[in-house]
Protein backbone atom coordinates (compact mmCIF):
# COMPACT_ATOMS: atom_id res chain seq x y z
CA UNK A 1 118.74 123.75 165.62
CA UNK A 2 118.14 120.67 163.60
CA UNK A 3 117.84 121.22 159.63
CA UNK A 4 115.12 120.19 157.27
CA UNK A 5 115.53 121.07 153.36
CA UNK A 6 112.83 120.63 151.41
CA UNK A 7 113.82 120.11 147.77
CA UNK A 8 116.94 118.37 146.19
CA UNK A 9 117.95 119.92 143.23
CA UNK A 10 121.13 121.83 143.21
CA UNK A 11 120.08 124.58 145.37
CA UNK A 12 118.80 122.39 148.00
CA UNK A 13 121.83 120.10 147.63
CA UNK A 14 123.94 122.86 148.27
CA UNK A 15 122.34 124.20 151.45
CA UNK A 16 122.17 121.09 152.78
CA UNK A 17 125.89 120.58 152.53
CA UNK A 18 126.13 123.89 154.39
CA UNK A 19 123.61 123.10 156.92
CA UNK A 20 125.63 119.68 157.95
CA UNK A 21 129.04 121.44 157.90
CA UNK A 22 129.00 121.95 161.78
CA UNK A 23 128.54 117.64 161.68
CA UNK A 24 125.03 118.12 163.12
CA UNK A 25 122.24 115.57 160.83
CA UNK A 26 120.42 117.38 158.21
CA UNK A 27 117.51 115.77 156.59
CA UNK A 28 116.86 116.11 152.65
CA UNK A 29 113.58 115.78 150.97
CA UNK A 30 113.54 114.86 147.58
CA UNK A 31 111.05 113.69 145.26
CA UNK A 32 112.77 111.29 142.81
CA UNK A 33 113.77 108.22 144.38
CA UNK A 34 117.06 107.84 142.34
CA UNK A 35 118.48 111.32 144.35
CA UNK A 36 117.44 109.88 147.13
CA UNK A 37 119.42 106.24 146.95
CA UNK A 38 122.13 108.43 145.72
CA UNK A 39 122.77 110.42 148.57
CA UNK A 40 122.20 108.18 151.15
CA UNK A 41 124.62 105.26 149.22
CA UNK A 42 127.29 107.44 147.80
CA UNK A 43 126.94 110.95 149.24
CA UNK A 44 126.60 112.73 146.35
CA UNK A 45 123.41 113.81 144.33
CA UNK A 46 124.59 112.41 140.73
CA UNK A 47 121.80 113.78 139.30
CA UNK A 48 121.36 117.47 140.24
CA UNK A 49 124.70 118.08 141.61
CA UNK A 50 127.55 115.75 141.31
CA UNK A 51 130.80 116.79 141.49
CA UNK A 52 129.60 117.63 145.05
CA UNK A 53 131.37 114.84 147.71
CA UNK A 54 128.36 115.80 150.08
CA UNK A 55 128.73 115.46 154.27
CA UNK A 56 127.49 111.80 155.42
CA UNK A 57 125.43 114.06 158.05
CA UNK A 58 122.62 114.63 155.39
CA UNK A 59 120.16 112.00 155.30
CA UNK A 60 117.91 112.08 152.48
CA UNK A 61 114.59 110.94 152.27
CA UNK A 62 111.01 110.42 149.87
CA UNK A 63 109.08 111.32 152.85
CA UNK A 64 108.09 114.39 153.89
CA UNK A 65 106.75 113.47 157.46
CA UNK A 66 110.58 112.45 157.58
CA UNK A 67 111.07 116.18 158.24
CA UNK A 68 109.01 116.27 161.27
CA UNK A 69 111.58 116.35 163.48
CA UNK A 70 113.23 119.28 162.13
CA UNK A 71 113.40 122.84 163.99
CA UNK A 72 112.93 125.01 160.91
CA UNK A 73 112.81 124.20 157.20
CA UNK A 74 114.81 125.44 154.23
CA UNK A 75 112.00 125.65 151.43
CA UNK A 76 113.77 125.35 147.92
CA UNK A 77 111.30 123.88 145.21
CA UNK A 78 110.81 125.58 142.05
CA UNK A 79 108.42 128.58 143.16
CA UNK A 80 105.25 127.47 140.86
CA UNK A 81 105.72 124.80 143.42
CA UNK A 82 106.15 125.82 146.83
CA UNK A 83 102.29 126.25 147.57
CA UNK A 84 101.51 122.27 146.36
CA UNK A 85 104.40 121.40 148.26
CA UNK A 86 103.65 123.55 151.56
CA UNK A 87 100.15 121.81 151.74
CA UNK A 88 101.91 118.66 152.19
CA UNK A 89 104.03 119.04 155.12
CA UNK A 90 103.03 119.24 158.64
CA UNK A 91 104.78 122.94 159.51
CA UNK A 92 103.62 123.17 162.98
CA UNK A 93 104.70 126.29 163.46
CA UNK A 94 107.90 125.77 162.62
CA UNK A 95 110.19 128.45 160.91
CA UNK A 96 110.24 128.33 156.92
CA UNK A 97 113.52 129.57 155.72
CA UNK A 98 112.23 130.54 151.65
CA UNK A 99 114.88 129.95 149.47
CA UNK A 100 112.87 130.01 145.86
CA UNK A 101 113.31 132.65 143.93
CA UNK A 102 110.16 133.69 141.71
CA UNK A 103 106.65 134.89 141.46
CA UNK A 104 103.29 132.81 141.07
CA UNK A 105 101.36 132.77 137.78
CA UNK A 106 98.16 133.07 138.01
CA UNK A 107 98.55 134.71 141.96
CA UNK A 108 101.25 137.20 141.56
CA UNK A 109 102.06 136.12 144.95
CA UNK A 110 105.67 136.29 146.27
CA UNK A 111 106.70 133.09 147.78
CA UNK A 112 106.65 134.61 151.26
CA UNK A 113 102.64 135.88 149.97
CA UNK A 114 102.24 131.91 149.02
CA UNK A 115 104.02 130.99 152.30
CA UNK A 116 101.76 133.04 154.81
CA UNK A 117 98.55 132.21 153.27
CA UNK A 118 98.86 128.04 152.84
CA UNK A 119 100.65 128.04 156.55
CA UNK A 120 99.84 131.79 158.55
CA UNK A 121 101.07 130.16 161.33
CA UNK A 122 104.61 129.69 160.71
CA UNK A 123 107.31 132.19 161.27
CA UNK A 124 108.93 133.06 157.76
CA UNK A 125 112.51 133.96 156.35
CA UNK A 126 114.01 134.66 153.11
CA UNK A 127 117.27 133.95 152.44
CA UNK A 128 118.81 134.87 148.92
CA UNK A 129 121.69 136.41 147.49
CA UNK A 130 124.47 135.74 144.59
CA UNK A 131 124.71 131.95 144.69
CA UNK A 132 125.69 129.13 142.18
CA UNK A 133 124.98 126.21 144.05
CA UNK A 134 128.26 123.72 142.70
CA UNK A 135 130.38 126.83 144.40
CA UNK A 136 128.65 126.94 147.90
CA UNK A 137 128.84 123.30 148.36
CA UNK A 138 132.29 123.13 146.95
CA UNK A 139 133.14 125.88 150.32
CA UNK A 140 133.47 128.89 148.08
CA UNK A 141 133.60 132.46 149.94
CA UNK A 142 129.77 133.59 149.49
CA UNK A 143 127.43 136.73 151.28
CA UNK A 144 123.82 136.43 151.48
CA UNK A 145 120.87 138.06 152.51
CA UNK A 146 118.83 136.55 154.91
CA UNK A 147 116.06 138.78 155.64
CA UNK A 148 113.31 138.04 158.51
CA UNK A 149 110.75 140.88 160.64
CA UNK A 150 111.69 138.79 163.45
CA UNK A 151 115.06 139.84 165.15
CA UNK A 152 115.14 136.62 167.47
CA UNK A 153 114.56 134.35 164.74
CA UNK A 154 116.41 135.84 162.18
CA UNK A 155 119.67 135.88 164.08
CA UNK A 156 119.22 132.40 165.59
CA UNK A 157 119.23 131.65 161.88
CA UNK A 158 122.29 133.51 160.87
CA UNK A 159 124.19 131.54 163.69
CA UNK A 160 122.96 128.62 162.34
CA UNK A 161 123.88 128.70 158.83
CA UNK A 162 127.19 131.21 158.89
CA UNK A 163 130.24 129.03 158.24
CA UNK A 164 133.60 129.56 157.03
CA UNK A 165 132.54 130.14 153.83
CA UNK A 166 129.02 130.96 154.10
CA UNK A 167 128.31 135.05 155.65
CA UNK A 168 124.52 135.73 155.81
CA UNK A 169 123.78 139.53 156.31
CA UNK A 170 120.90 140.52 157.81
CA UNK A 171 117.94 142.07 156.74
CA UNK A 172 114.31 142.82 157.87
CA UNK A 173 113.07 144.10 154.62
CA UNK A 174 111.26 140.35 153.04
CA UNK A 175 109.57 141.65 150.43
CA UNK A 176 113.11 143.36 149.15
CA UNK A 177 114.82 140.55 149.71
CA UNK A 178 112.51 138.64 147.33
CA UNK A 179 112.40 140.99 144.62
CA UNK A 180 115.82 140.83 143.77
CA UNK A 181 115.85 137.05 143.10
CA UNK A 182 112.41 137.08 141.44
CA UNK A 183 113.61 139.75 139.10
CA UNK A 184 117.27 139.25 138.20
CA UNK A 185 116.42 135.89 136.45
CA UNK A 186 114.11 137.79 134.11
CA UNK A 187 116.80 140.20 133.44
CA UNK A 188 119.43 136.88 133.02
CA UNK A 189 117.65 135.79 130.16
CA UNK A 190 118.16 139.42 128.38
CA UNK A 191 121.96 139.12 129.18
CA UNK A 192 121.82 135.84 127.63
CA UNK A 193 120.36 136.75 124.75
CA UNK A 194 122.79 140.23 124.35
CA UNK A 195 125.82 137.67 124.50
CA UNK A 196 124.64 134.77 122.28
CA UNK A 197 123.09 137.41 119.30
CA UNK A 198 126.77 138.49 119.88
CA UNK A 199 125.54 142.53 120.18
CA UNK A 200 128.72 142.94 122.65
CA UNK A 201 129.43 143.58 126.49
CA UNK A 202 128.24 147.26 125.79
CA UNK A 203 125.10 146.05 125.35
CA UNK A 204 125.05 143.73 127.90
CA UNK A 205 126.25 146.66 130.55
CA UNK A 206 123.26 148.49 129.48
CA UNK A 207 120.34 145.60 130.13
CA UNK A 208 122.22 145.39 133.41
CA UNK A 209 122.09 148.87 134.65
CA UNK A 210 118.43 149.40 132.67
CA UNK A 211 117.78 146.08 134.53
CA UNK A 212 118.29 147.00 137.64
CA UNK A 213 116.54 150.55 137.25
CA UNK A 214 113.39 148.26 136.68
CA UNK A 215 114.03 145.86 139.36
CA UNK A 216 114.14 149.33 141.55
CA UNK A 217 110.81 150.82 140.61
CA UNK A 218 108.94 147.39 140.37
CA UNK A 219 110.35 146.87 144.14
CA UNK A 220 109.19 149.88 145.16
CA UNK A 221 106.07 149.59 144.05
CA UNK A 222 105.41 146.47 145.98
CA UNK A 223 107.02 147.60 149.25
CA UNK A 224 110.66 146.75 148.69
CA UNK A 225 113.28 149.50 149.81
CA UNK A 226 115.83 150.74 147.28
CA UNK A 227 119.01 149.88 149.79
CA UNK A 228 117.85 146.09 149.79
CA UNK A 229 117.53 146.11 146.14
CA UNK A 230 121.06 148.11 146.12
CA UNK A 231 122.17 144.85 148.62
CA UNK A 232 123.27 141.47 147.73
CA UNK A 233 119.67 140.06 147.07
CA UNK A 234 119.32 142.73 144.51
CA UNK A 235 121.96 144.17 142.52
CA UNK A 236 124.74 141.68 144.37
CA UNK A 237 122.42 138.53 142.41
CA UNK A 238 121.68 140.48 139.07
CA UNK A 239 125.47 140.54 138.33
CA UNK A 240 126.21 137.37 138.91
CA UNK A 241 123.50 135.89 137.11
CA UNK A 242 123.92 138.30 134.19
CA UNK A 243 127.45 136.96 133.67
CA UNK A 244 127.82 133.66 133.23
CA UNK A 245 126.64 130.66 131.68
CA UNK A 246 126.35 128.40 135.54
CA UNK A 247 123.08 130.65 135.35
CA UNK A 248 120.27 128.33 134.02
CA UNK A 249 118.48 131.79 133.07
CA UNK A 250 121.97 132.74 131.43
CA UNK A 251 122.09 130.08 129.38
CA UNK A 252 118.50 129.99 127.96
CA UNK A 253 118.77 133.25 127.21
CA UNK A 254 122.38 132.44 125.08
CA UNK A 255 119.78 129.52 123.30
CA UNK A 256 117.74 132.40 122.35
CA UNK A 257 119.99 134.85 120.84
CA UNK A 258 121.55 131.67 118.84
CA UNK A 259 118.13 131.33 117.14
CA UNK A 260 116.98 128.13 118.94
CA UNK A 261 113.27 128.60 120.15
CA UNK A 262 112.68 128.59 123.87
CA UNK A 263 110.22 126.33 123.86
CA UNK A 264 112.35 123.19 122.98
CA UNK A 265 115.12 124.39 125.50
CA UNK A 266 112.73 124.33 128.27
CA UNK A 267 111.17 121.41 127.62
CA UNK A 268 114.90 119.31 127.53
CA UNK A 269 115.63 121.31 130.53
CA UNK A 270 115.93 119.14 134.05
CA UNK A 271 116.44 121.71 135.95
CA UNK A 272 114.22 124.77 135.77
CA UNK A 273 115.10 128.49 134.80
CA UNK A 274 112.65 130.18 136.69
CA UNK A 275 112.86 133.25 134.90
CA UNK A 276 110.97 131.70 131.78
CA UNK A 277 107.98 131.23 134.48
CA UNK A 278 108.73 134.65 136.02
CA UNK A 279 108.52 136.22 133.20
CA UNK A 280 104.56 136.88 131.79
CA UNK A 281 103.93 137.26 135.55
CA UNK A 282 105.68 140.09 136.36
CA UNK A 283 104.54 141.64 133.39
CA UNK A 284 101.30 141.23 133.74
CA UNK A 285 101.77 142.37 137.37
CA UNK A 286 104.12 145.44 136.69
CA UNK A 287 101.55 146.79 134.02
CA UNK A 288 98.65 146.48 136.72
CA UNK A 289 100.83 148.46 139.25
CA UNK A 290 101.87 151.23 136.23
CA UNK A 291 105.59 150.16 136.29
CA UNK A 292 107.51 150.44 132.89
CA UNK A 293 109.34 147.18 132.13
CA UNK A 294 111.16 147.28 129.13
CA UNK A 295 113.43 145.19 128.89
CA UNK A 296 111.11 142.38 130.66
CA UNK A 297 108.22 142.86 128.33
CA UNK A 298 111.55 142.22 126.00
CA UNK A 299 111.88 139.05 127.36
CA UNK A 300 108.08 138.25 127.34
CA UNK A 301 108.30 139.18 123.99
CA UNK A 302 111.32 136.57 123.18
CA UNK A 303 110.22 133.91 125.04
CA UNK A 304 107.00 134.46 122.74
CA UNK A 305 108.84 133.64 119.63
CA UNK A 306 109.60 137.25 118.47
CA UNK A 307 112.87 138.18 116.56
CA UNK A 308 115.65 139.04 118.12
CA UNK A 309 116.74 142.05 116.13
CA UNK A 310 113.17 143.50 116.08
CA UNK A 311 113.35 143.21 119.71
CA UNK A 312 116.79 144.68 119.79
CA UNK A 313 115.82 147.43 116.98
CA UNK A 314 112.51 148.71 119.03
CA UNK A 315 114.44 148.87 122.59
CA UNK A 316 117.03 151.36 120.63
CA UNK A 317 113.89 153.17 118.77
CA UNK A 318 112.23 154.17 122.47
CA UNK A 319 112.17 157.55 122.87
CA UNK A 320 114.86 159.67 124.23
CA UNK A 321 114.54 160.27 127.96
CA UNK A 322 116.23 161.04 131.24
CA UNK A 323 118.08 158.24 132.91
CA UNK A 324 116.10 157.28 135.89
């Protein structure tokens, strides 16, 4: 099964170095020319991930007809993107592997929702999970969640992209699947914030587990089932990305809690922290469904300019309730 990624950042970068690891040619779409020359001359992407040596078996192009010959596609742009950029490509019918995590403004639409409506007739997969990008391509031990209604398909994918290092567990529950890594970067930016206001890892236990209790009922709510969400697309990618500062999400959170405003981080930032887009969505779309938020109208809130001990202050002043 020949390999077509569709995006270059770090992400992409990364799963192309796993799709090439069995020697077979990968092809690499990206859209600044400079990644581009970089890959193909030195075999590394200097911009977006480069202390990666990547596998001469990934060709990288400007092109997106380049892909044509490809059996299935690994989608990674940014999700605000993966409509524009799914109108450009010939699919064919091909299999899209979706490997953004987010949820569209303006849309609410799920990347697989985006997916099936600009191409219905292409097969679709969603593979996510607890990933850093620098430590899949550098052949670090990681599990993933690659979750497809198609049994055929979806295990002729797992054979495809399992490796040594690289242990995709399968899954037919999509809309789970994406839920998870639409959510936990929301929830990243609280953690950030708990750890660079300095209000201690007590605090940041309890965003986590509060998190994830929202993650659960917003999943629900759209279709997801609790086990996925319990899985490695879920709770498996909320811990990682609540913990450390390789998480873009992480990070801009940390900016926040310092007292730098988030609208100067994003606008230095290269690469994107899709939670900041995530964000208004999903609370604008878990307030239409009835599904208490908290701590993400928390981050709305933040990411709005409020203060972060107000914020803090009215989470603690809720009132008193079961856990649940």
């Amino acid at each position: 099964m020949r390999i077509g990624v569709i995006g270059a950042g770090a992400w992409g970068t990364a799963l192309a170095q796993v799709a090439a690891s069995g020697g077979e040619d990968v092809t690499l779409w990206a859209r600044e020319p400079e990644v581009v020359a970089s890959i193909n001359e030195a075999h590394v992407n200097a911009l977006f991930l480069p202390k990666a040596k990547l596998s001469p078996a990934i060709r990288a192009t400007g092109d997106l007809a380049d892909l044509a010959e490809a059996d299935a596609l690994l989608v990674v742009v940014p999700a605000q993107h993966v409509g524009a950029v799914l109108c450009e490509i010939d699919v064919a019918g091909r299999p899209l592997v979706l490997c953004a995590k987010g949820i569209e403004a303006g849309t609410r639409r799920l990347v697989s929702e985006i997916a099936a409506d600009v191409r219905p007739d292409a097969p679709l997969a969603v593979l996510s999970g607890p990933t850093f990008a620098h430590e899949v391509a550098a052949g670090l031990p990681t599990a993933v969640t690659l979750a497809c209604a198609d049994p055929g398909l979806r295990n002729a994918l797992a054979e495809r992209l399992a490796g040594p290092s690289l242990r995709p567990y399968a899954s037919d529950d999509v809309i789970g699947a994406e839920i998870g890594g639409a959510v936990k970067n929301v929830l990243a930016i609280a953690c950030g914030v708990v750890d660079g206001a300095g209000l201690g890892q007590n605090a940041r236990a309890a965003v986590i587990a509060r998190g994830f209790a929202e993650m659960t009922r917003y999943g629900i709510a759209r279709g997801a089932r609790a086990e996925t969400l319990s899985g490695l697309s879920g709770l498996g990618d909320l811990v990682l990305t609540c913990s450390s500062t390789s998480s873009r999400n992480f990070s801009l959170g940390v900016g926040i809690g310092e007292g730098r405003p988030a609208a100067s981080m994003l606008a230095d930032r290269r690469t994107v922290a899709e939670g900041a887009f995530t964000a208004p969505v999903l609370r604008e779309d878990a307030r239409a469904r009835g599904v208490d938020m908290p701590v993400t109208e928390a981050v709305c809130a933040l990411l709005e300019g409020a203060d972060v001990d107000a914020i803090t202050q009215a989470l603690l002043a809720r009132p008193l309730r079961p856990e649940a």
